[in-house]
PDB file of N, CA and C in Angstrom:
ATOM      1  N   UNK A   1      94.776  67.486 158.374  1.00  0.00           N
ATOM      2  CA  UNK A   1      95.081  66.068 158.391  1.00  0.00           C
ATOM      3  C   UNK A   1      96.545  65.863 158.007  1.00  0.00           C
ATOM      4  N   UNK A   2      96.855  65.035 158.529  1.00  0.00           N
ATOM      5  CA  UNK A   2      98.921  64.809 158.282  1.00  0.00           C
ATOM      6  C   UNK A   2      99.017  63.359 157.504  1.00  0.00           C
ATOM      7  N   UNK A   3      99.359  63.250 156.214  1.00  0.00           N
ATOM      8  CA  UNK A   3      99.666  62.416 155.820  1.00  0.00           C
ATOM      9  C   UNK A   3     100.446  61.297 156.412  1.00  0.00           C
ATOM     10  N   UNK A   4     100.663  60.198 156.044  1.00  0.00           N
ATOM     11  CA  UNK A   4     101.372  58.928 156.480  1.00  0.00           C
ATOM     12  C   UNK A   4     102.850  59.122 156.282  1.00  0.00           C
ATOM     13  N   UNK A   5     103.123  59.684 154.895  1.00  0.00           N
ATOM     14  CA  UNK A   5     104.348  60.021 154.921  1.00  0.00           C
ATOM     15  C   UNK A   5     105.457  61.370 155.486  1.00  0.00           C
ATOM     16  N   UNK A   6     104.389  62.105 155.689  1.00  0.00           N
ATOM     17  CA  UNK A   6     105.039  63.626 156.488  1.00  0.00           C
ATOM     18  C   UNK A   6     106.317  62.728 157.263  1.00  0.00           C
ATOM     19  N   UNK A   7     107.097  63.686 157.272  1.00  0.00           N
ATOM     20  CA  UNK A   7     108.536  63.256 157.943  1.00  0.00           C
ATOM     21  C   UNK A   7     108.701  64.344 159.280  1.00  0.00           C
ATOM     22  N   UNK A   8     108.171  65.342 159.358  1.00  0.00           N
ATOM     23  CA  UNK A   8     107.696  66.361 160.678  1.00  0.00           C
ATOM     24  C   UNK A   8     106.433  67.346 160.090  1.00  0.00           C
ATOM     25  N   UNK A   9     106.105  67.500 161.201  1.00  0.00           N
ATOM     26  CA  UNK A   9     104.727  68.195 161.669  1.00  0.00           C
ATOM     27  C   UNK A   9     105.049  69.354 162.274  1.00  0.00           C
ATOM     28  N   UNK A  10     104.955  70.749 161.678  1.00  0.00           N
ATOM     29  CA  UNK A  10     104.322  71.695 162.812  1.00  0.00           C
ATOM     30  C   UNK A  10     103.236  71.888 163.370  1.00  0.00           C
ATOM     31  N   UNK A  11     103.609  71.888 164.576  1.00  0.00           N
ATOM     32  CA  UNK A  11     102.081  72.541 165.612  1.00  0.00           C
ATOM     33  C   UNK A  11     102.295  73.718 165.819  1.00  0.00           C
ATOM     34  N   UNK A  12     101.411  74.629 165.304  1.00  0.00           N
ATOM     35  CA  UNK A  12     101.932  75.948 165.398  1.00  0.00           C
ATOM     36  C   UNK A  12     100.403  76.568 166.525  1.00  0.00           C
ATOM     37  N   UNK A  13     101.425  77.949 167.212  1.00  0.00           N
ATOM     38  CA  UNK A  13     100.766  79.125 168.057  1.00  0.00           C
ATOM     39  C   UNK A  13      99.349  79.565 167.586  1.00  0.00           C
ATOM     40  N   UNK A  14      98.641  79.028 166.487  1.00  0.00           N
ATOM     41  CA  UNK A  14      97.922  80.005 165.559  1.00  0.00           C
ATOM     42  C   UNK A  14      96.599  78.912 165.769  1.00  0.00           C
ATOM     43  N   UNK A  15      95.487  79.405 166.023  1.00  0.00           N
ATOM     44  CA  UNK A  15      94.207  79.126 165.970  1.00  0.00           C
ATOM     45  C   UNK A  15      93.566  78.827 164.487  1.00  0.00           C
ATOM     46  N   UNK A  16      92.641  78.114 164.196  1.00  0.00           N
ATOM     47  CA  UNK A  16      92.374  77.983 162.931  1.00  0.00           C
ATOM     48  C   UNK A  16      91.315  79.469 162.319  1.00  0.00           C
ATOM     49  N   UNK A  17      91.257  79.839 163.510  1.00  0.00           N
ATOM     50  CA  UNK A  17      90.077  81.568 162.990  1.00  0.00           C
ATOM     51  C   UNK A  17      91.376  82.402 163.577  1.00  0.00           C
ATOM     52  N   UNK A  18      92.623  82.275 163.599  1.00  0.00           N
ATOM     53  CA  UNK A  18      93.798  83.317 163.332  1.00  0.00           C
ATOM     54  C   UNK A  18      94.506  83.954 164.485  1.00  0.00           C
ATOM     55  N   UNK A  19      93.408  83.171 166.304  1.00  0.00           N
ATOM     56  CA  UNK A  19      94.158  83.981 167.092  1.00  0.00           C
ATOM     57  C   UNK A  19      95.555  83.164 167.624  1.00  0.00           C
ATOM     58  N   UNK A  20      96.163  84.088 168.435  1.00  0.00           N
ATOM     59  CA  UNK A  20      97.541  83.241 169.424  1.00  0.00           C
ATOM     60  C   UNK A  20      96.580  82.569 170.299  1.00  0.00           C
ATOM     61  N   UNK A  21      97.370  81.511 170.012  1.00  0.00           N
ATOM     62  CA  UNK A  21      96.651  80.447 171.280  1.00  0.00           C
ATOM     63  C   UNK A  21      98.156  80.788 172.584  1.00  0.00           C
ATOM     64  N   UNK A  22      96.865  80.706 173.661  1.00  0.00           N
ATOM     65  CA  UNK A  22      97.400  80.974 175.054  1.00  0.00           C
ATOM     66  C   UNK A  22      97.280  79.845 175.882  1.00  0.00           C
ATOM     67  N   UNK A  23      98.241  79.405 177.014  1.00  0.00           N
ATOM     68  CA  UNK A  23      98.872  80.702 177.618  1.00  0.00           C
ATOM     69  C   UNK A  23     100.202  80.520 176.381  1.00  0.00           C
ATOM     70  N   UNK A  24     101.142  81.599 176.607  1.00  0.00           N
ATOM     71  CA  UNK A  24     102.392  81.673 176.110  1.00  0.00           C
ATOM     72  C   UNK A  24     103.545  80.850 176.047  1.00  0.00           C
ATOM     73  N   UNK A  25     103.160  80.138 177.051  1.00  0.00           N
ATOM     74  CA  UNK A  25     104.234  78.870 177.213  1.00  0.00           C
ATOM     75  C   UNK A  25     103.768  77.717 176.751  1.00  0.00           C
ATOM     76  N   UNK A  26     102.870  77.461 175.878  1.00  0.00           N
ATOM     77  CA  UNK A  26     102.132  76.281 175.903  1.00  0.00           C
ATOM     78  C   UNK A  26     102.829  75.394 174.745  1.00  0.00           C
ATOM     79  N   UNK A  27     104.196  76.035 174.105  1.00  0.00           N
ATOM     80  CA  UNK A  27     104.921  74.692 173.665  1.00  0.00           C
ATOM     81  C   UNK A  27     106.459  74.303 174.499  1.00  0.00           C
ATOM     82  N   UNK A  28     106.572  74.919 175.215  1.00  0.00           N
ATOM     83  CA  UNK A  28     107.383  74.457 176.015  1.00  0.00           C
ATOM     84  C   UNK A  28     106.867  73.449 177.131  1.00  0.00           C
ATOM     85  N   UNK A  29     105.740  73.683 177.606  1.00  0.00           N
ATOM     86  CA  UNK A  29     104.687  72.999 178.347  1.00  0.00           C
ATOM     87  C   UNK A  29     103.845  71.564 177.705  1.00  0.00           C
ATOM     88  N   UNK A  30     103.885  71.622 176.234  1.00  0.00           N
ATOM     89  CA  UNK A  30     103.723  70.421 175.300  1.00  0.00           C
ATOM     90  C   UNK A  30     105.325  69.222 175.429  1.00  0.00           C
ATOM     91  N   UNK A  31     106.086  70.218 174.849  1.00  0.00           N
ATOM     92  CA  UNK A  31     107.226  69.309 174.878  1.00  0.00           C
ATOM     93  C   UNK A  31     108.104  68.659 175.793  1.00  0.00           C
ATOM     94  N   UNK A  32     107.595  69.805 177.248  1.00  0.00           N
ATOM     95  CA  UNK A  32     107.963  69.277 178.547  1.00  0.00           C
ATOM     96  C   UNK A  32     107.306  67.690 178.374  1.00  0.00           C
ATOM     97  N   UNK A  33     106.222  67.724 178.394  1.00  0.00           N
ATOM     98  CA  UNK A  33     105.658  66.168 178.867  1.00  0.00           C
ATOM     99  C   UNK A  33     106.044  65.377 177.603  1.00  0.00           C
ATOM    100  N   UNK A  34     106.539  65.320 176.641  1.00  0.00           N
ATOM    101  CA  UNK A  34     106.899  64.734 175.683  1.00  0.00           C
ATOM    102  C   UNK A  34     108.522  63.855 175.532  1.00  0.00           C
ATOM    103  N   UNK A  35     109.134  64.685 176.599  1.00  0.00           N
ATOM    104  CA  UNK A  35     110.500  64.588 177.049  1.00  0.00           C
ATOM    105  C   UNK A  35     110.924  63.327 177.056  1.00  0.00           C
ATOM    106  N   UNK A  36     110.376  62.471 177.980  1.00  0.00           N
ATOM    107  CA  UNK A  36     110.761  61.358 177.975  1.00  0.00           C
ATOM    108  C   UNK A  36     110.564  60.142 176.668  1.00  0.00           C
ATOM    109  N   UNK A  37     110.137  60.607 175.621  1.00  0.00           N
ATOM    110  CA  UNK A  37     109.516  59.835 174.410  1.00  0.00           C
ATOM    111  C   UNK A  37     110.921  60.597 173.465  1.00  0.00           C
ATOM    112  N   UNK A  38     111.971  59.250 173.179  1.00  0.00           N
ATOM    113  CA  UNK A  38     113.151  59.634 172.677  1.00  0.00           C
ATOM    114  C   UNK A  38     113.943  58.728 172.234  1.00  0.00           C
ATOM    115  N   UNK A  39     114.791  58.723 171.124  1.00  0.00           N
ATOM    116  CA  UNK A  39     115.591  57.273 170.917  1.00  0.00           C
ATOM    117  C   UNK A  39     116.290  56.757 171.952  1.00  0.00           C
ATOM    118  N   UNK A  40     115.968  55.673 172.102  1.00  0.00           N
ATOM    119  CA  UNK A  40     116.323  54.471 173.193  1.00  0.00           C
ATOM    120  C   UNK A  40     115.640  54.579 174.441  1.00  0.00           C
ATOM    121  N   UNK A  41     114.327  55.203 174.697  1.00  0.00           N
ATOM    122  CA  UNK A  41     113.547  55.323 175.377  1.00  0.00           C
ATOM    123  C   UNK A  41     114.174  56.489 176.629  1.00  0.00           C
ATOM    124  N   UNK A  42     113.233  56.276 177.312  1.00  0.00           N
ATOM    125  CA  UNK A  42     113.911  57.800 178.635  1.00  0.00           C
ATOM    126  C   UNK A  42     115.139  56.993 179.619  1.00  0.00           C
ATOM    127  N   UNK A  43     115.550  57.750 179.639  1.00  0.00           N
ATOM    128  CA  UNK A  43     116.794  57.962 180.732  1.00  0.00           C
ATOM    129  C   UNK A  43     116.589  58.816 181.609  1.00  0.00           C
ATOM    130  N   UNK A  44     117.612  58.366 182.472  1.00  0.00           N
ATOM    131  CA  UNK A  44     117.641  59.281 183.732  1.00  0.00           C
ATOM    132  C   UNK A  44     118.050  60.886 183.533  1.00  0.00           C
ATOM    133  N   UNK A  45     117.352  61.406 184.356  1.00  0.00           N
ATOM    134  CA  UNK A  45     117.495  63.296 184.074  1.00  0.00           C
ATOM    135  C   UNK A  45     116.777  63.332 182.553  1.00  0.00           C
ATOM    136  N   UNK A  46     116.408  62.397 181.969  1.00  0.00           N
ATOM    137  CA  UNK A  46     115.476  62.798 180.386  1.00  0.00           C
ATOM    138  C   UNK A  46     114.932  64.090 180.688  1.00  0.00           C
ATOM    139  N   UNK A  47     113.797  64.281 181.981  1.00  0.00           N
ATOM    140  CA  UNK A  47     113.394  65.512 182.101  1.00  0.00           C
ATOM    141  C   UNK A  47     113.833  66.584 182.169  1.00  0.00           C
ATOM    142  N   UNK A  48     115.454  66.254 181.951  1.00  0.00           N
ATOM    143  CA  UNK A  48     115.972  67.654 181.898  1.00  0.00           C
ATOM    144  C   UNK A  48     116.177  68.471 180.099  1.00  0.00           C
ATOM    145  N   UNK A  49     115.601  67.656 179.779  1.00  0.00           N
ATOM    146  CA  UNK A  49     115.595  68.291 178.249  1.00  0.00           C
ATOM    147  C   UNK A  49     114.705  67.733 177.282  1.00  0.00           C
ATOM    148  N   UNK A  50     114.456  68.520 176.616  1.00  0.00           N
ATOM    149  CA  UNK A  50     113.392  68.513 175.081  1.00  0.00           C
ATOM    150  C   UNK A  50     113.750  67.079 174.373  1.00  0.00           C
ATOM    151  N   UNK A  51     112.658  66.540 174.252  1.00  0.00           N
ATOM    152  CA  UNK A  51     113.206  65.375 172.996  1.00  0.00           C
ATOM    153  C   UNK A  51     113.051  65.826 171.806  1.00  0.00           C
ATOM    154  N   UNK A  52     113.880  64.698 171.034  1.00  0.00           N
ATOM    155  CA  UNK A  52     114.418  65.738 169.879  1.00  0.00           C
ATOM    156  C   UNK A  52     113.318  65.250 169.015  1.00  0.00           C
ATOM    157  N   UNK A  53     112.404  64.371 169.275  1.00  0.00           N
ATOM    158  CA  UNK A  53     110.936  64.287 168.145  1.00  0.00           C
ATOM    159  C   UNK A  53     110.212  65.023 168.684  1.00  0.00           C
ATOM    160  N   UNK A  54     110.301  66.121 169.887  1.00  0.00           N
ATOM    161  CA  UNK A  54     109.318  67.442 169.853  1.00  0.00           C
ATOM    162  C   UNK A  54     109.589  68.281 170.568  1.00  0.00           C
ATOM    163  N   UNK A  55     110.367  69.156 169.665  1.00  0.00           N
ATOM    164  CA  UNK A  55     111.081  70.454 170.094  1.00  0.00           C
ATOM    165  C   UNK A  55     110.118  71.493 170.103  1.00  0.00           C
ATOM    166  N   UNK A  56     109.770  72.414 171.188  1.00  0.00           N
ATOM    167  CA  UNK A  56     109.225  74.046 170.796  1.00  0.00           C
ATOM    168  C   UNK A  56     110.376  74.807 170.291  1.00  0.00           C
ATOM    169  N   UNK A  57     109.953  75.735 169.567  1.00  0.00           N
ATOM    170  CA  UNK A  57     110.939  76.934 168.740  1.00  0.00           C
ATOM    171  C   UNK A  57     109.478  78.090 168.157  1.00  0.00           C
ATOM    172  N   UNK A  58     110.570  78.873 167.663  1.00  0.00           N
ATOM    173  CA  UNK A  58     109.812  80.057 166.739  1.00  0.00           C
ATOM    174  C   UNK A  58     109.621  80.138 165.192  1.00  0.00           C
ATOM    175  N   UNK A  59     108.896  80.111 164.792  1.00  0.00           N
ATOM    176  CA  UNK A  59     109.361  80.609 163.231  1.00  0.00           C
ATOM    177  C   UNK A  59     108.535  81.487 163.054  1.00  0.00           C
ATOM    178  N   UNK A  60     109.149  82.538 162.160  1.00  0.00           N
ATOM    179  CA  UNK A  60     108.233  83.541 162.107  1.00  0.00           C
ATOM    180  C   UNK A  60     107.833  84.579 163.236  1.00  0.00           C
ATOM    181  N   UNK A  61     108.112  84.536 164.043  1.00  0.00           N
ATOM    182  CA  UNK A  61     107.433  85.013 165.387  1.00  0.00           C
ATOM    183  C   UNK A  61     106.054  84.448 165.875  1.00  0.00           C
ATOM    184  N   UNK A  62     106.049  83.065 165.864  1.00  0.00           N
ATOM    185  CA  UNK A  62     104.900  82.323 165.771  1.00  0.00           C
ATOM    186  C   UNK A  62     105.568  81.281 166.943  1.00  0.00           C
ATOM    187  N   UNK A  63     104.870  80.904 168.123  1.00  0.00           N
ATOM    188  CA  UNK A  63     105.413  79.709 168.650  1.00  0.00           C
ATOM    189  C   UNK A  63     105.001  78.231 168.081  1.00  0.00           C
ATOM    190  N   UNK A  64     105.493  77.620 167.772  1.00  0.00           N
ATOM    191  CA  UNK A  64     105.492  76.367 167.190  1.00  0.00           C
ATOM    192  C   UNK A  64     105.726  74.684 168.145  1.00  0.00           C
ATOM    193  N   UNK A  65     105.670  73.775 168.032  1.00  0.00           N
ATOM    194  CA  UNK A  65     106.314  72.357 167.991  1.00  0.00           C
ATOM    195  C   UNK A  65     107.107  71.452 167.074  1.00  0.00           C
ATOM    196  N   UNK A  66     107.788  71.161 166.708  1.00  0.00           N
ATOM    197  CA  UNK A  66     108.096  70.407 165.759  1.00  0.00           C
ATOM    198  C   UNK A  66     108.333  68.983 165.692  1.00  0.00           C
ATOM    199  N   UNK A  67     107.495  68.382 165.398  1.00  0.00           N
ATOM    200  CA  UNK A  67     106.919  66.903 166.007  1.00  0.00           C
ATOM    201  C   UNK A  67     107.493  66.155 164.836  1.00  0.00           C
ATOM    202  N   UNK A  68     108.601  64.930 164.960  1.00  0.00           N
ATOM    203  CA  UNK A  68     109.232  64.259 164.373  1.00  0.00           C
ATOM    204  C   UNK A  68     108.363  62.759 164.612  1.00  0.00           C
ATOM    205  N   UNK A  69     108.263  62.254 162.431  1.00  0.00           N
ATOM    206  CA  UNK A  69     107.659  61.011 162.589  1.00  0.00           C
ATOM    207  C   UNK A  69     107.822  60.569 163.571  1.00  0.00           C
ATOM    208  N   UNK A  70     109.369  60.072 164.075  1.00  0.00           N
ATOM    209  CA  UNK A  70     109.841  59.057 164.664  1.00  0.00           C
ATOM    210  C   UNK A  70     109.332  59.012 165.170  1.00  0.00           C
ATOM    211  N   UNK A  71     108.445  59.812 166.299  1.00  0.00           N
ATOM    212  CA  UNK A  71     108.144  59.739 167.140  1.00  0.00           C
ATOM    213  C   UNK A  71     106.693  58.246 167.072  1.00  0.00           C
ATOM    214  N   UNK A  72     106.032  59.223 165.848  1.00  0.00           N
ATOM    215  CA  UNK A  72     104.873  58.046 165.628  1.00  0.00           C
ATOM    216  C   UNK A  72     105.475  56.511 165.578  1.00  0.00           C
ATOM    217  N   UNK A  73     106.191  56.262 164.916  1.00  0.00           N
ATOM    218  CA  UNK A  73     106.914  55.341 164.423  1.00  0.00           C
ATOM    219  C   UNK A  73     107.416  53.946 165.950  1.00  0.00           C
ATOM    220  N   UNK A  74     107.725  55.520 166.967  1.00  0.00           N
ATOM    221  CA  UNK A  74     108.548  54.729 168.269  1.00  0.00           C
ATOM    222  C   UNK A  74     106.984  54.471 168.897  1.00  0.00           C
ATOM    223  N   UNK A  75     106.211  55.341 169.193  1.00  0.00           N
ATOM    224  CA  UNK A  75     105.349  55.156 170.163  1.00  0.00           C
ATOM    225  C   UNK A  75     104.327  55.914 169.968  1.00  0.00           C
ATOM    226  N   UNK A  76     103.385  55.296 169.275  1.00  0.00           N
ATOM    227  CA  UNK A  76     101.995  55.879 168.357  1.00  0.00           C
ATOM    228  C   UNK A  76     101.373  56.469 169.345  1.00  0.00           C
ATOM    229  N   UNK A  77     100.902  56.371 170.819  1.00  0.00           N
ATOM    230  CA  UNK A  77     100.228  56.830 171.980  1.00  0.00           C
ATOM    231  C   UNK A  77     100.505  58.319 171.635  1.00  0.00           C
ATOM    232  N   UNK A  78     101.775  57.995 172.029  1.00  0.00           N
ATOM    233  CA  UNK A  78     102.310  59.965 172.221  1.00  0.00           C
ATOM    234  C   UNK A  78     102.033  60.615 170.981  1.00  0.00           C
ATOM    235  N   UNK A  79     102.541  59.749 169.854  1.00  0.00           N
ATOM    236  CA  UNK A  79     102.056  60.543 168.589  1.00  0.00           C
ATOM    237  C   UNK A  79     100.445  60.941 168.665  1.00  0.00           C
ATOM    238  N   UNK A  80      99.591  60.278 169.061  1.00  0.00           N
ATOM    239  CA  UNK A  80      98.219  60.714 169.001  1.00  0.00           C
ATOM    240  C   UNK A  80      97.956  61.513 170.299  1.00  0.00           C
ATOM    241  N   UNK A  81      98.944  61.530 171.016  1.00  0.00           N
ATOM    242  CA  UNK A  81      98.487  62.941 172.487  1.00  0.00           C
ATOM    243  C   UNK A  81      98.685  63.801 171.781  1.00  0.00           C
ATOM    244  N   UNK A  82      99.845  64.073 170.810  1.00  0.00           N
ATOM    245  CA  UNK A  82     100.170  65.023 170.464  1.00  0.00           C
ATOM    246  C   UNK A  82      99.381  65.925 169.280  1.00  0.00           C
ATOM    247  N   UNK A  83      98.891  64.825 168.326  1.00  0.00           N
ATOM    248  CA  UNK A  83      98.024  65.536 167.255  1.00  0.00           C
ATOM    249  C   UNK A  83      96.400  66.072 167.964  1.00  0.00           C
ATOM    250  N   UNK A  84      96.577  65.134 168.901  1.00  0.00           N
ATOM    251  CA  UNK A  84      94.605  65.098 169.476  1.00  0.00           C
ATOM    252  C   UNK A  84      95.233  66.398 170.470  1.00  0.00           C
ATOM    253  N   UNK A  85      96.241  66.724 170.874  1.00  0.00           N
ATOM    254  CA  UNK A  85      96.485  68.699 171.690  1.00  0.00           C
ATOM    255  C   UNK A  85      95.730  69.375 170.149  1.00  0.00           C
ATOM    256  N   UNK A  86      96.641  69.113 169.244  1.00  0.00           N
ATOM    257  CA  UNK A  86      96.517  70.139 167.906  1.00  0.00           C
ATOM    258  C   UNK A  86      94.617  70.183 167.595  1.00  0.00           C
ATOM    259  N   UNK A  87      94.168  69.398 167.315  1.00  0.00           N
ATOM    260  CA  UNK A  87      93.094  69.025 167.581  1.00  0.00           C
ATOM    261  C   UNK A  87      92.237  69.787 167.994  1.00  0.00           C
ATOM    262  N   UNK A  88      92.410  69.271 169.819  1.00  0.00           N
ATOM    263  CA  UNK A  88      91.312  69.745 170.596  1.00  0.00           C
ATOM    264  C   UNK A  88      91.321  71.073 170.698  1.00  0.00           C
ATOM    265  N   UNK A  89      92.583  71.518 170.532  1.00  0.00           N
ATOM    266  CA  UNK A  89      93.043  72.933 170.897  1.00  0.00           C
ATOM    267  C   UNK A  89      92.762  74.264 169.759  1.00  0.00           C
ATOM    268  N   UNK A  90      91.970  73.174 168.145  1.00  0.00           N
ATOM    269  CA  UNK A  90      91.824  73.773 167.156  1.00  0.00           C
ATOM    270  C   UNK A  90      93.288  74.813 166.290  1.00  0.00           C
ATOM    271  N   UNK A  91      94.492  74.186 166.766  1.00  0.00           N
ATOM    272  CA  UNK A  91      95.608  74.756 166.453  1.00  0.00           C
ATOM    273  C   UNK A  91      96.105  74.133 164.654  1.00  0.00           C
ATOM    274  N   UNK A  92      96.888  75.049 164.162  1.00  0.00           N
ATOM    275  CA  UNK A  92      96.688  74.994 162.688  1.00  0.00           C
ATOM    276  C   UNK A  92      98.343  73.628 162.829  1.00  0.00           C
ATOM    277  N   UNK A  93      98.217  72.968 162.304  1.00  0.00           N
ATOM    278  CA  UNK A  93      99.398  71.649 161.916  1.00  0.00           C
ATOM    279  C   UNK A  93      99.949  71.799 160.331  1.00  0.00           C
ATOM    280  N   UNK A  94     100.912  71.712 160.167  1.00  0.00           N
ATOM    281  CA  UNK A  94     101.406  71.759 159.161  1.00  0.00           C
ATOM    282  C   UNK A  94     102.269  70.786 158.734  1.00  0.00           C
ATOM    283  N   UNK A  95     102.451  70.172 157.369  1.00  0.00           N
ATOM    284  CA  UNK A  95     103.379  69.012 157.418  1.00  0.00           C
ATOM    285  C   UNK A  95     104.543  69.580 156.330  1.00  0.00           C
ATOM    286  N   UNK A  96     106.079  69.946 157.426  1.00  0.00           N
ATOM    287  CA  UNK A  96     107.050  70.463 156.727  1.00  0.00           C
ATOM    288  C   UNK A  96     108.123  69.771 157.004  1.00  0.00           C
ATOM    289  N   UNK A  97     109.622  70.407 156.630  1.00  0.00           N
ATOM    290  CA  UNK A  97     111.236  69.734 156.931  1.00  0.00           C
ATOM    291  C   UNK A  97     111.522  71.213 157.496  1.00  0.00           C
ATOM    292  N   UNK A  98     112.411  70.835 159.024  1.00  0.00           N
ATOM    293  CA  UNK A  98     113.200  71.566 158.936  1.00  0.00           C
ATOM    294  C   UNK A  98     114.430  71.803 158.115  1.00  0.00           C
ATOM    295  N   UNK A  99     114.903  72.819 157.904  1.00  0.00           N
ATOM    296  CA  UNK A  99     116.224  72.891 156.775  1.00  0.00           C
ATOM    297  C   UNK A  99     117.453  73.520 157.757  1.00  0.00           C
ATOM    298  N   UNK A 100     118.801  72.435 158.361  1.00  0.00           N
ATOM    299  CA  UNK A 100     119.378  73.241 159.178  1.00  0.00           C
ATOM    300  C   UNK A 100     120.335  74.138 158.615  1.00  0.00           C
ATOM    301  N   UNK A 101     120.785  74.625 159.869  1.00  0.00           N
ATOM    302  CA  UNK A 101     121.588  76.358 158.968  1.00  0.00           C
ATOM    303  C   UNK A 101     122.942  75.783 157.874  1.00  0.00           C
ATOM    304  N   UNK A 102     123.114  76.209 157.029  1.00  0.00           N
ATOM    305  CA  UNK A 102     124.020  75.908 156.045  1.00  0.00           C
ATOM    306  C   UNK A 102     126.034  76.198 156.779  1.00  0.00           C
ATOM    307  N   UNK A 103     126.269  75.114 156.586  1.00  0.00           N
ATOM    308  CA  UNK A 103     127.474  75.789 157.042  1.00  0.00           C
ATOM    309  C   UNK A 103     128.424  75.859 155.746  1.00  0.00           C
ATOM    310  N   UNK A 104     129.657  77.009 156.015  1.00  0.00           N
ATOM    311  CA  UNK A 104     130.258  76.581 154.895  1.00  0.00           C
ATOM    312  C   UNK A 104     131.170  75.793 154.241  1.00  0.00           C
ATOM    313  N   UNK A 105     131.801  75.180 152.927  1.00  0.00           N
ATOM    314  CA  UNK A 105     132.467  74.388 153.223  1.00  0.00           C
ATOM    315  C   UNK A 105     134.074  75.046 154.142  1.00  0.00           C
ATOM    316  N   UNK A 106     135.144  73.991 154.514  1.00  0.00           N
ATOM    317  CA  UNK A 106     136.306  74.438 155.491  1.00  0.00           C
ATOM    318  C   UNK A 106     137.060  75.273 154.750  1.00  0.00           C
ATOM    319  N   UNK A 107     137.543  74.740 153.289  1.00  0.00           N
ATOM    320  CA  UNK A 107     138.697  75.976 152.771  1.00  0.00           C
ATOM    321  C   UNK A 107     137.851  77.157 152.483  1.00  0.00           C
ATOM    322  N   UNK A 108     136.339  77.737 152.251  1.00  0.00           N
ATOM    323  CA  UNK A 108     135.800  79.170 152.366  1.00  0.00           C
ATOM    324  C   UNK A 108     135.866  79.494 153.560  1.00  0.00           C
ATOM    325  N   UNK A 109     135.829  79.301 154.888  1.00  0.00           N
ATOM    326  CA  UNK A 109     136.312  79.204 156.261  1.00  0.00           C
ATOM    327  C   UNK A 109     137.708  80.117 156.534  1.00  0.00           C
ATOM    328  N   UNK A 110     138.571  79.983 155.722  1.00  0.00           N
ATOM    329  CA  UNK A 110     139.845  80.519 155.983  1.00  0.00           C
ATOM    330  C   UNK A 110     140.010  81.831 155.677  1.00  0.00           C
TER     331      UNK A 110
END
């Protein structure tokens, strides 16, 4: 269950009895149809890229989703296609932050 306040959601590769859920592409194939659900709604060529409230990636060597409130927030429908995949699909959800890569400050740079 995902709290009200979670700020992102993983949908992760992993079955709740531990297997890879198949086929292999199936978060690139999630986030494909998700594409157009994005700040300021879809645009033209939208389908040419991931929205950024639901990116596939890896962690771990695990395929994942990473499903941003906003998304609930912009357009609750998609938010509930998306948890009712996790769902039906018996896939394990997790409610985390991504942490992006640290850069350093400019004068350690030199």
């Amino acid at each position: 269950m995902v709290t009200p306040s979670a700020k992102q959601v993983f949908i992760q590769g992993i079955t709740q009895d531990g297997r890879t859920f198949r086929p292999s592409d199936w978060a690139e194939r999630l986030a494909g149809v998700m594409c157009s659900f994005r700040p300021g709604g879809p645009r033209p060529d939208s389908h040419l890229s991931y929205s950024p409230w639901c990116v596939p990636t890896v962690i771990n060597g695990v395929k994942c989703v990473v499903v941003s409130a906003e998304l609930r927030d912009a357009e609750v429908m998609a938010w509930d296609f998306v948890m009712n995949f996790a769902r039906d699909n018996n896939l394990q959800v997790a409610e985390a932050c991504l942490v992006p890569d640290a850069t350093p400050p400019a004068e350690s740079r030199k």
